[in-house]
Protein backbone atom coordinates (compact mmCIF):
# COMPACT_ATOMS: atom_id res chain seq x y z
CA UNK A 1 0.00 0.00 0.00
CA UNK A 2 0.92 4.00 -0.88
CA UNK A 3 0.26 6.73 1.49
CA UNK A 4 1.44 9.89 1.05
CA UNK A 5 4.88 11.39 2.71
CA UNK A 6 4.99 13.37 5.45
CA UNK A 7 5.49 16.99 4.76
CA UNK A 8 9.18 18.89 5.16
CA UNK A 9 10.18 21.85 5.60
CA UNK A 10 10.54 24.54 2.86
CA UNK A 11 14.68 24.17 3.27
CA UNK A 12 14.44 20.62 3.15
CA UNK A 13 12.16 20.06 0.46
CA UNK A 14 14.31 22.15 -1.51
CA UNK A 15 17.00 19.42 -1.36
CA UNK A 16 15.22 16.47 -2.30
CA UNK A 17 13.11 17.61 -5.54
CA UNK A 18 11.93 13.92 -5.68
CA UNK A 19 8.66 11.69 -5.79
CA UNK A 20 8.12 10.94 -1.90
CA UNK A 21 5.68 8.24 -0.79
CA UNK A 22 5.60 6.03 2.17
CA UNK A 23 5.03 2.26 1.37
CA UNK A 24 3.66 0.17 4.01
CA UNK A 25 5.25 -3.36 4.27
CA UNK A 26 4.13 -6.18 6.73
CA UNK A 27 4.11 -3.73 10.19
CA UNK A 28 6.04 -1.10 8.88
CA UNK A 29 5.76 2.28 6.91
CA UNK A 30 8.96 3.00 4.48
CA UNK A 31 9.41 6.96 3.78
CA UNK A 32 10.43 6.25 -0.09
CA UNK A 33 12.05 8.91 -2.68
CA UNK A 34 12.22 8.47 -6.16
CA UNK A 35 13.07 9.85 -9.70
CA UNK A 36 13.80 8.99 -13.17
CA UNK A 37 11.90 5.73 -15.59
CA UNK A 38 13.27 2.97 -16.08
CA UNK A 39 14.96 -0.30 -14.57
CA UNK A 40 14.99 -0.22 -10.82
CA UNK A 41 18.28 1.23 -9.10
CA UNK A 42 17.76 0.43 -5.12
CA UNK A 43 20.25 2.55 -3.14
CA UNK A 44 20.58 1.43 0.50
CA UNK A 45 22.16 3.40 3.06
CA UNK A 46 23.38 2.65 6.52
CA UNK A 47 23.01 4.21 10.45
CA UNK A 48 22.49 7.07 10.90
CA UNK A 49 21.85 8.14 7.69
CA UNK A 50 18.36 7.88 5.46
CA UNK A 51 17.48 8.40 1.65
CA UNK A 52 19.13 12.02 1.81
CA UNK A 53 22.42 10.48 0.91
CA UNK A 54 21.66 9.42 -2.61
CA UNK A 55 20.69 12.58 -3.73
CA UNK A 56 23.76 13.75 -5.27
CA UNK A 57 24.18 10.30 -7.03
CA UNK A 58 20.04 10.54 -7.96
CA UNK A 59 20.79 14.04 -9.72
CA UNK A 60 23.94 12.51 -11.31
CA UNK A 61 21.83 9.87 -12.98
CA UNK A 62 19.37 12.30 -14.31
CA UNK A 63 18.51 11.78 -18.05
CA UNK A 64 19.28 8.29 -17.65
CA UNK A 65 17.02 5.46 -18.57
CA UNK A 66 17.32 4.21 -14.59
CA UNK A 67 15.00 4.50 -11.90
CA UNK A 68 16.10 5.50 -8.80
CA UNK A 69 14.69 4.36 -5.74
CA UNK A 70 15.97 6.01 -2.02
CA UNK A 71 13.94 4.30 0.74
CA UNK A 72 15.00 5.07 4.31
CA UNK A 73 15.74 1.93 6.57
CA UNK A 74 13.20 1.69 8.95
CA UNK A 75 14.15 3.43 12.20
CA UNK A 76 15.78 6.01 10.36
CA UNK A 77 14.70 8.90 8.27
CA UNK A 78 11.00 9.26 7.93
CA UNK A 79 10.15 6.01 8.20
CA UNK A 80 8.70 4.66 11.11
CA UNK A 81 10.40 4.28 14.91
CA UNK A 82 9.86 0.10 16.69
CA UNK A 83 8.55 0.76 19.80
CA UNK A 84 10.85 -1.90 21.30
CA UNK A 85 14.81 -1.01 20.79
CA UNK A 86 15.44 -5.04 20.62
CA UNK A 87 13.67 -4.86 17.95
CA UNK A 88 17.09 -3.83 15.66
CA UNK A 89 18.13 -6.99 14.44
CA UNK A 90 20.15 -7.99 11.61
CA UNK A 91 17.51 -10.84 11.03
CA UNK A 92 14.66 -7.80 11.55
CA UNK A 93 16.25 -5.17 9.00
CA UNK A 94 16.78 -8.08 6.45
CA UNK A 95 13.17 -8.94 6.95
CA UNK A 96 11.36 -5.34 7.18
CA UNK A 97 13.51 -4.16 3.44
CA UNK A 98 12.45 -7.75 1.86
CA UNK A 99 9.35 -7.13 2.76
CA UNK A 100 9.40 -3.44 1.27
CA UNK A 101 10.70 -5.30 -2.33
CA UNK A 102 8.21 -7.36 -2.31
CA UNK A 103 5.59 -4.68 -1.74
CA UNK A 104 7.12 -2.82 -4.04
CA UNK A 105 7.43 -5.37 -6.65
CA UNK A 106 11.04 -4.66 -7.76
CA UNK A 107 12.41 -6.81 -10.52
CA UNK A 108 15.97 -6.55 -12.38
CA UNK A 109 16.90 -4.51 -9.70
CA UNK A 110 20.51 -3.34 -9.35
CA UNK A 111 21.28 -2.86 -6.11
CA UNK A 112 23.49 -0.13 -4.04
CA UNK A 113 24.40 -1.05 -1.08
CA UNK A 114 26.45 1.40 2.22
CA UNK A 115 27.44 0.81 5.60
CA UNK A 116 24.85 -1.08 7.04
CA UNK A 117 22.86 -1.31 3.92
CA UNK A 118 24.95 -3.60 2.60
CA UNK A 119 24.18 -6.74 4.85
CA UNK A 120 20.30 -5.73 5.11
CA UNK A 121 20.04 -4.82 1.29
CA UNK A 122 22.19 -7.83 0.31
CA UNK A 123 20.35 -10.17 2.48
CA UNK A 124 16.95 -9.73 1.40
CA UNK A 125 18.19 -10.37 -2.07
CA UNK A 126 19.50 -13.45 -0.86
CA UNK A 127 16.40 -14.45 -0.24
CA UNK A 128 14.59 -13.62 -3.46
CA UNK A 129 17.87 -14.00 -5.97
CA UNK A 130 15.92 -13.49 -9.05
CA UNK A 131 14.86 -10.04 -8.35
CA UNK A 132 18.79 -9.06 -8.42
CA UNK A 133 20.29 -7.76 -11.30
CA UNK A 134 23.66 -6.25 -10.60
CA UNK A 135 25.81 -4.48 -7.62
CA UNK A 136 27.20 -2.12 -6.38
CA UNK A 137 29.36 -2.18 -3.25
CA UNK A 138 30.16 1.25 -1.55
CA UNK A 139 32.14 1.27 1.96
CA UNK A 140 30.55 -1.94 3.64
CA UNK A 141 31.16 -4.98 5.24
CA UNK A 142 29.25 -8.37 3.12
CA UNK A 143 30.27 -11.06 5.82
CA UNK A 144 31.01 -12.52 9.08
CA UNK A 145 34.36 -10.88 10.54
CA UNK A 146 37.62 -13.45 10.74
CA UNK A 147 38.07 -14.96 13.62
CA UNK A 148 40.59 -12.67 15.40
CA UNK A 149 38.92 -9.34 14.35
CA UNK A 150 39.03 -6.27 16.35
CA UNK A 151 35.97 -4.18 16.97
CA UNK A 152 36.72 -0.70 16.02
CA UNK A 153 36.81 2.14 18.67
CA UNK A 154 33.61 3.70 17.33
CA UNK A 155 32.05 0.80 17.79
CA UNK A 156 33.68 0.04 21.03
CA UNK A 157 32.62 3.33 22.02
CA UNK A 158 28.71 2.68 21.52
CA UNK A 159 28.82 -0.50 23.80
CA UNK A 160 30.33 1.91 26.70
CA UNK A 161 27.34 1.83 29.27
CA UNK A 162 25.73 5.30 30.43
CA UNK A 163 28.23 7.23 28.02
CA UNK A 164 27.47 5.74 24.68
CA UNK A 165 23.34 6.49 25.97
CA UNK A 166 24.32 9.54 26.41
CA UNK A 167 25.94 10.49 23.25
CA UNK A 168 23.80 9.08 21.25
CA UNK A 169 20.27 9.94 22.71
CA UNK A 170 20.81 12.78 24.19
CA UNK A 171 23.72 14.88 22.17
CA UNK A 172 23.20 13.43 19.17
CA UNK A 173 26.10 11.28 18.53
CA UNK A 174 26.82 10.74 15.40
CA UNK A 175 24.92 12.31 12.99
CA UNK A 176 26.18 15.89 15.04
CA UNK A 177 29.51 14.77 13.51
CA UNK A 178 29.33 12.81 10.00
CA UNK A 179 32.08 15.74 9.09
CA UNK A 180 34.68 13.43 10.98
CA UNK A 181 34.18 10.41 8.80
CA UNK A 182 34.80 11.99 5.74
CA UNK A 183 38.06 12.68 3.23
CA UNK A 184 36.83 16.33 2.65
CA UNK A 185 34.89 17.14 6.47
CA UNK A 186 33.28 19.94 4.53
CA UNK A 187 31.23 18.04 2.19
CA UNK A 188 28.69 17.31 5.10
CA UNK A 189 28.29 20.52 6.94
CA UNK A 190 25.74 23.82 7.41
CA UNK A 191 22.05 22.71 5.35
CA UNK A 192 23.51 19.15 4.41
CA UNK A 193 24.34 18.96 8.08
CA UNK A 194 21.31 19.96 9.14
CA UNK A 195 19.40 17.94 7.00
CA UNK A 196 21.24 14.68 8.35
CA UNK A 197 20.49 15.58 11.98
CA UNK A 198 16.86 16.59 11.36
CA UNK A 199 15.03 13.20 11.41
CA UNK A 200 16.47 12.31 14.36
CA UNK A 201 16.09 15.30 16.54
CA UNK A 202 13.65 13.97 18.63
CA UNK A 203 15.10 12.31 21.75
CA UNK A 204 12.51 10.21 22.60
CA UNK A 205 12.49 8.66 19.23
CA UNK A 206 16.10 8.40 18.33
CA UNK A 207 17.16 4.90 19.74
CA UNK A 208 18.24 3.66 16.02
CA UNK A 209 21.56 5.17 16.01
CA UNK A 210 22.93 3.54 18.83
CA UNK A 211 20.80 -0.11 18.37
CA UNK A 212 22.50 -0.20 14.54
CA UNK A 213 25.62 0.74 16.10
CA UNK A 214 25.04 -2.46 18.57
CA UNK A 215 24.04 -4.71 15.58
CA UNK A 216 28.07 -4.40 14.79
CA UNK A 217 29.68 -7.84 16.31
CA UNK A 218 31.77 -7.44 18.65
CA UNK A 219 32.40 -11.34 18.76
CA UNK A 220 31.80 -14.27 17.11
CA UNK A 221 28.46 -14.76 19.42
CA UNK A 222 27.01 -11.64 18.72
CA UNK A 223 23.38 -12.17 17.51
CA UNK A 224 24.28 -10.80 14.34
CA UNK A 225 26.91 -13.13 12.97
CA UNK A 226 24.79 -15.74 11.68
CA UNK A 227 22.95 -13.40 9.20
CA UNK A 228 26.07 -11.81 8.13
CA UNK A 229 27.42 -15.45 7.52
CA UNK A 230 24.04 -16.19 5.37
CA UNK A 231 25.31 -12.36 3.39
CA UNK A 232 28.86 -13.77 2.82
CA UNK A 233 27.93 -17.18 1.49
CA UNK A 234 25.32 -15.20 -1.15
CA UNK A 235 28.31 -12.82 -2.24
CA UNK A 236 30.93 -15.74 -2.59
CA UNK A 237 28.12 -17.44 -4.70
CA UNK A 238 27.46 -14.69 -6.75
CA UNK A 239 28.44 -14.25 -10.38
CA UNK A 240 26.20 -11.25 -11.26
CA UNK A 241 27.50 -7.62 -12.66
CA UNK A 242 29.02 -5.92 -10.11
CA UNK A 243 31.06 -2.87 -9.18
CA UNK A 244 33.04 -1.54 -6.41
CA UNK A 245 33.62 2.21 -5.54
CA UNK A 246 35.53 2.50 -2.63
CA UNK A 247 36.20 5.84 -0.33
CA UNK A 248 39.60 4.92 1.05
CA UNK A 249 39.93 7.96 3.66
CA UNK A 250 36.84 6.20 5.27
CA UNK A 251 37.98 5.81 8.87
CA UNK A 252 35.37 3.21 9.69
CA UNK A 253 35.52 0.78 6.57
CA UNK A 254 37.97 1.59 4.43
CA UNK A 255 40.02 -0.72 5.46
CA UNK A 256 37.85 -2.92 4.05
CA UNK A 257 38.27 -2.74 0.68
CA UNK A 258 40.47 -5.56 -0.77
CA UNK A 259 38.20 -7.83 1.71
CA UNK A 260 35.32 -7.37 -0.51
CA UNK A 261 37.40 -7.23 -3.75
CA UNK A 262 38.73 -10.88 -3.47
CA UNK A 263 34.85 -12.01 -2.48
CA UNK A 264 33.83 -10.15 -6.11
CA UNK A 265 36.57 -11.03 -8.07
CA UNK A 266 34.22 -9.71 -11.18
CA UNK A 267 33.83 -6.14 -9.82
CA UNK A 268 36.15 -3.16 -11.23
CA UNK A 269 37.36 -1.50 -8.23
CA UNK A 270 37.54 2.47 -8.30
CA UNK A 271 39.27 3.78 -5.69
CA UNK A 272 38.64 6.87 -4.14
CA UNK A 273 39.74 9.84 -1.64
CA UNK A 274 36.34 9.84 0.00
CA UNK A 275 34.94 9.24 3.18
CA UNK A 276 32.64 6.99 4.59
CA UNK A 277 29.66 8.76 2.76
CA UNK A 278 31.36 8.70 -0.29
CA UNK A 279 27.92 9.61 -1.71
CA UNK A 280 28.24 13.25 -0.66
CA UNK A 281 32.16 12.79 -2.20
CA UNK A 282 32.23 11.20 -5.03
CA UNK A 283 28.62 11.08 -6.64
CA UNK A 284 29.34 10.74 -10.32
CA UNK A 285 32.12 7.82 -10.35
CA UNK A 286 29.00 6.18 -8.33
CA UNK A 287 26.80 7.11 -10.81
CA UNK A 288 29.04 5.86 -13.78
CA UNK A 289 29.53 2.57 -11.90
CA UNK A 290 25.26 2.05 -11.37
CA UNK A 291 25.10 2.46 -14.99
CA UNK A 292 27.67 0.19 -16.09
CA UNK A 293 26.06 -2.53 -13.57
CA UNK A 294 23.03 -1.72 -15.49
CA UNK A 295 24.16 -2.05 -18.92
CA UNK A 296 23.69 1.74 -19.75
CA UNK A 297 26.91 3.04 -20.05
C-alpha cells in the first residue's frame, strides 16, 4: 500500500526535488524517494543516515534510462520508529527491506548497497535472488568478521554503558559529527548537516543510532553473525554484474576494501579519496559505476 509522505520543511524540500511516498510493508511504513523511468536502481544506506544520501548520485543519474529508488531503513529517516529497541536486528532489517521489495514489486533490480545497507540490502536479495540484477558495493562490510577481528573504537565506544546512551540519545552522537568520517569534512556541513540531523532530533524517538551501532559484532556470538554469515555465502556465490567504488579515507571501513574485492573477483574497483559517505564525495564515479552494472553506459 501507498500513502502519502509526510510533509518537510521549505529548506528541506528544496533538497530532495523527488517523488516521496511512504510504502507500508508487513508492520512497517517506508518513507520512499524516487526519480527517473526505467529499470529499478535500489540505493541502501546505513546508520544514521536515510534516503538524503543518494541525492547527489540521484541528480547525477538524471537523463538516464534508470529509476532510482531512495527508501530510508526503517528506524531512520522518515520512516517509522519500533517501539521496542530489541527490535534492531540484523535478522529484523533483512526482513522489514524484503518485505518493502516485495511490496514494491522490484524486478531486475541493481542494487546499491552502504554501511549497514549492505548486509540488510544484500540479504533480502538473498532471499529472493531473481529479483537481483547487478551491484554495487560502496564502503561496507558483506560477511562474518575473521576470527581474530578487532571491533573498532567507534564501535567500542557505543557498547560503553551510560556514556554511549548519552551520546547518542541525548547529544546526538553521530549524525552531530558525519564531518569526521569523511576525506573532505566539509562536504557534510551547514544545510547538508542539518538535514542529516533533522530526522532524528527527537530524543525520545532516536534509539536507532545507537541499536544499529550495537548490531556491529563485537564477537563471534554476537546475535548478528549468523545473518552476516548467510550475506557472505550469497556474495561468494554470486556471479552477477558488479562494481566496487571504494572511499579509502573512510575511517570506519575503508580498510575494508580488498576484503570485498577478493569475495567479487568480477567487480572493477575504483578507488577513491572519500569518506565513509562517499555519496556526498564522489557522486558521479558512483553514478558511472550504477550504470555500467546496469548495462547503460
Amino acid at each position: 500500500m501507498t500513502l502519502p509522505a509526510p510533509p518537510l520543511p521549505t529548506w528541506l524540500e528544496r533538497m530532495v526535488p523527488f517523488r516521496r511516498y511512504v510504502v507500508q510493508a508487513g508492520d512497517n511504513h517506508h518513507h520512499v524517494m524516487e526519480i527517473g523511468e526505467g529499470p529499478p536502481v535500489l540505493c541502501v544506506h546505513g546508520n544514521p543516515s536515510w534516503g538524503f544520501l543518494y541525492r547527489r548520485v540521484a541528480m547525477a543519474l538524471t537523463g538516464q534510462s534508470v529509476r532510482v529508488i531512495m527508501p530510508d531503513l526503517v528506524g531512520l529517516g522518515f520512516s517509522n520508529r519500533p517501539a521496542e529497541t530489541a527490535a534492531h536486528t540484523l535478522d529484523h532489517h533483512i526482513t522489514w527491506f524484503g518485505q518493502l521489495v516485495d511490496e514494491l514489486d522490484l524486478d531486475d533490480v541493481v542494487l546499491v548497497v552502504q554501511d549497514w545497507g549492505g548486509a540488510i540490502g544484500v540479504g533480502a536479495m538473498a532471499d529472493r535472488p531473481e529479483r537481483l540484477a547487478g551491484l554495487v558495493v560502496l564502503n561496507t562490510v558483506l560477511s562474518e568478521p575473521k576470527s581474530d577481528f578487532k571491533a573498532t573504537t567507534f564501535h567500542r565506544f557505543g557498547r560503553l554503558p551510560v556514556v554511549s546512551d548519552l551520546a547518542y540519545r541525548l547529544l546526538g552522537f553521530p549524525q552531530m559529527a558525519l564531518g569526521f568520517a569523511q576525506g573532505d569534512r566539509s562536504s557534510i556541513r551547514g544545510a547538508v548537516a542539518r538535514a542529516y540531523r533533522y530526522p532524528l532530533r527527537d530524543r525520545r524517538r532516536n534509539q536507532a543510532p545507537l541499536a544499529l551501532t550495537r548490531m556491529v559484532p563485537d564477537s563471534l556470538d554476537h546475535p548478528s553473525i549468523p545473518a552476516l554469515r548467510r550475506v557472505g555465502e550469497f556474495i561468494r556465490g554470486y556471479q552477477g554484474p558488479a562494481k566496487i567504488v571504494w572511499g579509502d579515507r573512510d575511517p570506519v571501513l575503508g580498510t575494508a576494501r580488498n576484503h570485498i574485492a577478493r569475495m567479487l573477483p568480477q567487480a572493477e574497483v575504483t578507488r577513491t579519496e572519500g569518506g565513509h559517505f562517499l555519496q556526498e564525495e564522489v557522486p558521479k564515479e558512483i553514478a558511472t559505476a550504477i550504470l555500467r552494472v546496469a548495462g547503460a553506459g
